[in-house]
Protein backbone atom coordinates (compact mmCIF):
# COMPACT_ATOMS: atom_id res chain seq x y z
CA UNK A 1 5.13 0.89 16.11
CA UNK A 2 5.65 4.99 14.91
CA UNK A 3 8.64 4.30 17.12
CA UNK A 4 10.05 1.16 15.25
CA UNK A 5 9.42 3.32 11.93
CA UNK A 6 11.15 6.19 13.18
CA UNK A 7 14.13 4.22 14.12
CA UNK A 8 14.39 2.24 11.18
CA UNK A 9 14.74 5.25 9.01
CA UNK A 10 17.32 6.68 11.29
CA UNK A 11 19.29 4.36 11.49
CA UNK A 12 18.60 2.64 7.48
CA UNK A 13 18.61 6.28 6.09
CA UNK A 14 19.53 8.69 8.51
CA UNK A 15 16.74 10.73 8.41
CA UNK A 16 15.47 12.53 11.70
CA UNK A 17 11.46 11.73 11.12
CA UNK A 18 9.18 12.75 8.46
CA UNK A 19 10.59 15.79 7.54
CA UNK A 20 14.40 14.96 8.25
CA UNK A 21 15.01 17.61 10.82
CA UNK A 22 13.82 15.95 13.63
CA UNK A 23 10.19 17.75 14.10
CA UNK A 24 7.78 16.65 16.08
CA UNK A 25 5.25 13.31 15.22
CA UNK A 26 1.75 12.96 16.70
CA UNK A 27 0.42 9.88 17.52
CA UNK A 28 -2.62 9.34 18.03
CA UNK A 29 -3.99 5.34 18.71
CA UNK A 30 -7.70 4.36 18.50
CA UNK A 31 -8.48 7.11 16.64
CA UNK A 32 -11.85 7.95 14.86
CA UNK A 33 -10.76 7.82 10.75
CA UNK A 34 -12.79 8.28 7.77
CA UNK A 35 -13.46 4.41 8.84
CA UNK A 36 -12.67 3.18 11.69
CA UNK A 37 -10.24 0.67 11.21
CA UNK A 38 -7.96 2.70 8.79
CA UNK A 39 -4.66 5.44 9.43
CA UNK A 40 -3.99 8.75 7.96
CA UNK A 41 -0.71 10.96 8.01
CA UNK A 42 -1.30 14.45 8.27
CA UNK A 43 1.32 17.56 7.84
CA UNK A 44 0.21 20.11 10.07
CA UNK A 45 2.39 23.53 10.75
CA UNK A 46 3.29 22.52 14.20
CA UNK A 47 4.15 18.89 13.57
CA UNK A 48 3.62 16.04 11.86
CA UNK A 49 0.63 13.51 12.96
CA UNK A 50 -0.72 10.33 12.71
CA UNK A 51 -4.21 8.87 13.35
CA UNK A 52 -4.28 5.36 13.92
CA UNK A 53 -7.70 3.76 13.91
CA UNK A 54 -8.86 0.48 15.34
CA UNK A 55 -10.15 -2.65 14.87
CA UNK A 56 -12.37 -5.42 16.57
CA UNK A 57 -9.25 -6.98 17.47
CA UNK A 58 -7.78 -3.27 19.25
CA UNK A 59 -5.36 -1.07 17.80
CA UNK A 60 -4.29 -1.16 14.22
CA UNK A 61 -1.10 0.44 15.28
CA UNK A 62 1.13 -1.75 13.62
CA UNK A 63 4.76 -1.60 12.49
CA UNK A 64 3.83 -1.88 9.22
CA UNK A 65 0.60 0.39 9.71
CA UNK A 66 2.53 3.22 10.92
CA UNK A 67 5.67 2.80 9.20
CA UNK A 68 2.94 3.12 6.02
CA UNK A 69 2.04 6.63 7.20
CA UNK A 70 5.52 7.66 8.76
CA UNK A 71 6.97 7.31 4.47
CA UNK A 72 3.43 9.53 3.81
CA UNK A 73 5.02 11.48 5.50
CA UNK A 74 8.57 11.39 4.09
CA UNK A 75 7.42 11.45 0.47
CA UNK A 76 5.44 14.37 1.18
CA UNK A 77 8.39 15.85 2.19
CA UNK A 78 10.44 15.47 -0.49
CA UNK A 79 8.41 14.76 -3.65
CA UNK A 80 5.55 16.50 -5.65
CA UNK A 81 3.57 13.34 -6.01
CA UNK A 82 -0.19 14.46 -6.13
CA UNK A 83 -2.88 12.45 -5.08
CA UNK A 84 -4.22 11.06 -8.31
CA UNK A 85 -3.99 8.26 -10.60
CA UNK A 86 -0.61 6.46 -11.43
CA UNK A 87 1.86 9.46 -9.72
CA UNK A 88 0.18 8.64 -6.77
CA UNK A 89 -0.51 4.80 -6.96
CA UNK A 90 3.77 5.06 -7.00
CA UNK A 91 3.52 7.06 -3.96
CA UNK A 92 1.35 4.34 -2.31
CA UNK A 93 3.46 1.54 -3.11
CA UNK A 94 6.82 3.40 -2.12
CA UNK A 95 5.04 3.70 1.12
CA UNK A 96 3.98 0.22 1.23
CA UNK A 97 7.51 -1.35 0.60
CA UNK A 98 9.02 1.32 3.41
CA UNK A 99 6.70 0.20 5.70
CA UNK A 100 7.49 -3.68 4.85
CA UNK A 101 10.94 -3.05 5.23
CA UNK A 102 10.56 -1.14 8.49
CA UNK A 103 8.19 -4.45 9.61
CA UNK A 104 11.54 -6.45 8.31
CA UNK A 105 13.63 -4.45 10.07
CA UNK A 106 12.11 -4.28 13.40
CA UNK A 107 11.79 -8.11 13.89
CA UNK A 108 15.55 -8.38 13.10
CA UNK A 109 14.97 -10.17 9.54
CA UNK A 110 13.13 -12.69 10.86
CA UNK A 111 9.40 -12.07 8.57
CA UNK A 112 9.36 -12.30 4.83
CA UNK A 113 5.82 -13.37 4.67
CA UNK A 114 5.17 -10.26 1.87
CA UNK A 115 1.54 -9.30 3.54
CA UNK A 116 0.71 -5.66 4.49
CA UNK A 117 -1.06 -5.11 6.98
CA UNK A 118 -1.88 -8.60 8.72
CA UNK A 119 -1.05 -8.06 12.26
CA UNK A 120 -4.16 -5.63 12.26
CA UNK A 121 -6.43 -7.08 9.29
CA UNK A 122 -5.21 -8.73 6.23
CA UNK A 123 -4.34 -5.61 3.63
CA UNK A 124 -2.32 -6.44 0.85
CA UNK A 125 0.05 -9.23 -0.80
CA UNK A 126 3.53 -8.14 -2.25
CA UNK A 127 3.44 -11.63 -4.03
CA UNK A 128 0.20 -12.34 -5.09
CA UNK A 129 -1.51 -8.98 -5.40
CA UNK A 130 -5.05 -10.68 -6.63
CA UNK A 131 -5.39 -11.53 -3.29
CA UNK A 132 -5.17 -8.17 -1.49
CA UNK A 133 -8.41 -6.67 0.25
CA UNK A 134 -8.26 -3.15 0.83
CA UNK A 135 -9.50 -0.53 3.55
CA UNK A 136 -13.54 -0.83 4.11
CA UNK A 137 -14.68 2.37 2.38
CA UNK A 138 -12.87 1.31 -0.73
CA UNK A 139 -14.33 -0.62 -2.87
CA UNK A 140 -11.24 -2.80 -3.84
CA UNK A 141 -10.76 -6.49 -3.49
CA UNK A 142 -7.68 -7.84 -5.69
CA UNK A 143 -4.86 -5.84 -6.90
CA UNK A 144 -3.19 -6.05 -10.93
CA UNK A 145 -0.01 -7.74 -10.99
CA UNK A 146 0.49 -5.51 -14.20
CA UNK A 147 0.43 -1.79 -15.34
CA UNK A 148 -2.81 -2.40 -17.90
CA UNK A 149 -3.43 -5.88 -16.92
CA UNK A 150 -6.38 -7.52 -14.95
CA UNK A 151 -7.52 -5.25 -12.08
CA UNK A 152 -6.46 -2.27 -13.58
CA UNK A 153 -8.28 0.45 -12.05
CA UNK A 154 -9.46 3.57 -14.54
CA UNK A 155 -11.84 5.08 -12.88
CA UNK A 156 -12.26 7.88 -10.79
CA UNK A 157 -13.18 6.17 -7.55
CA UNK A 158 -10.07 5.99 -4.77
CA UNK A 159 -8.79 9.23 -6.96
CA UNK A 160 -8.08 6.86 -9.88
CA UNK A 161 -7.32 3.65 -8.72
CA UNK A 162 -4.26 4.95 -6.23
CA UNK A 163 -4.46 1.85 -3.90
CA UNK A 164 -5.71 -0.48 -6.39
CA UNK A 165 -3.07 0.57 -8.76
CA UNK A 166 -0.02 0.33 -6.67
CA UNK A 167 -0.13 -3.55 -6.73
CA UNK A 168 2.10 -3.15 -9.33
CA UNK A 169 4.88 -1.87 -7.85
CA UNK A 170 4.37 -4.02 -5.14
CA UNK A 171 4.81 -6.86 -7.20
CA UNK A 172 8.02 -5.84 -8.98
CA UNK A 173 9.44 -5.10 -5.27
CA UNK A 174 8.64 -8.58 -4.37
CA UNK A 175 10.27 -10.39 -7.89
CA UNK A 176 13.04 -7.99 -7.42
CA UNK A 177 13.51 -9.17 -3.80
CA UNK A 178 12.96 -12.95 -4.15
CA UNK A 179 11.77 -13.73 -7.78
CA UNK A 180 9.29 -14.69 -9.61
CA UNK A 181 8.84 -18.22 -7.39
CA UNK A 182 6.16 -19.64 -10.12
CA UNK A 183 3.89 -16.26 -9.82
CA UNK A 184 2.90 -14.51 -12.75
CA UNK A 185 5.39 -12.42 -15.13
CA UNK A 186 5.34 -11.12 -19.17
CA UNK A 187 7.43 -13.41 -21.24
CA UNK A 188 9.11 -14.98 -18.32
């Protein structure tokens, strides 16, 4: 799964893992995070790394799972997002439409389903974000399909609403990509 993300953004983008100049990445599987069934990138001085935790049903090292992290890792890299409120609920939702479209292009085109996250546990839905579930550990069950609109997350739980938030994004990704298909928009 790191591998599949790896490839896909050398050969998509021609970058040479998360930092572009072919350093190392870590991988560790069945790994102990904050919760157990959750992932983490990390930038360390030696290399890159990322902790891949577990579920009942085994790993939750998917393609999408990893290629998640693996654009962590590239956006940390190359932007000055900090972790807080709407800069960072961007940074989340970059990640989660890399990772999508590293899951698209390992399995040759072939899934357009627009879940997150399902191969492990059910995480989020580009298309109907009111129907995502988040990470145990955060409190979050539905996403907004709009910046202000129901869901909207103010607070300063998940460091504003960073997952919650990025829904939003999602969701524009997803019209963008195959339109509206009867889901919610502003003015048609």
């Amino acid at each position: 799964s790191a591998r599949e993300a790896w490839d896909f953004y050398k050969v998509i983008s021609w970058r040479d893992g998360c930092t572009g100049n072919g350093r190392n990445l870590n991988v560790f599987q069945d790994y102990r995070v904050q919760w157990t069934n959750n992932a983490e990138y990390n930038w360390l001085l030696g290399g890159d790394e990322m902790r891949l935790g577990n579920s009942n049903n085994g790993t939750i090292g998917t393609t999408y799972i990893a290629g998640h992290e693996f654009t962590h890792g590239v956006i940390c890299a190359t932007s000055d997002l900090y972790y807080q409120v709407e800069p960072f609920a961007l940074n989340e939702s970059f990640e989660d439409i890399m990772a999508f479209m590293s899951e698209y292009y390992a399995q040759n085109g072939q899934n357009l389903d627009w879940d997150l996250g399902e191969d492990a546990w059910f995480l989020r839905s580009m298309s109907n974000p009111q129907t995502s579930l988040m990470v145990p550990g955060v409190f979050i069950i539905g996403q907004p399909h709009f910046h202000g609109g129901p869901r909207w997350y103010t607070g300063v739980q998940d460091n504003g609403g960073v997952h919650q938030n990025s829904g939003v994004q999602n969701y524009w990704f997803h019209i963008l990509s195959d339109g509206s298909a009867g889901g919610p928009t502003i003015n048609g």
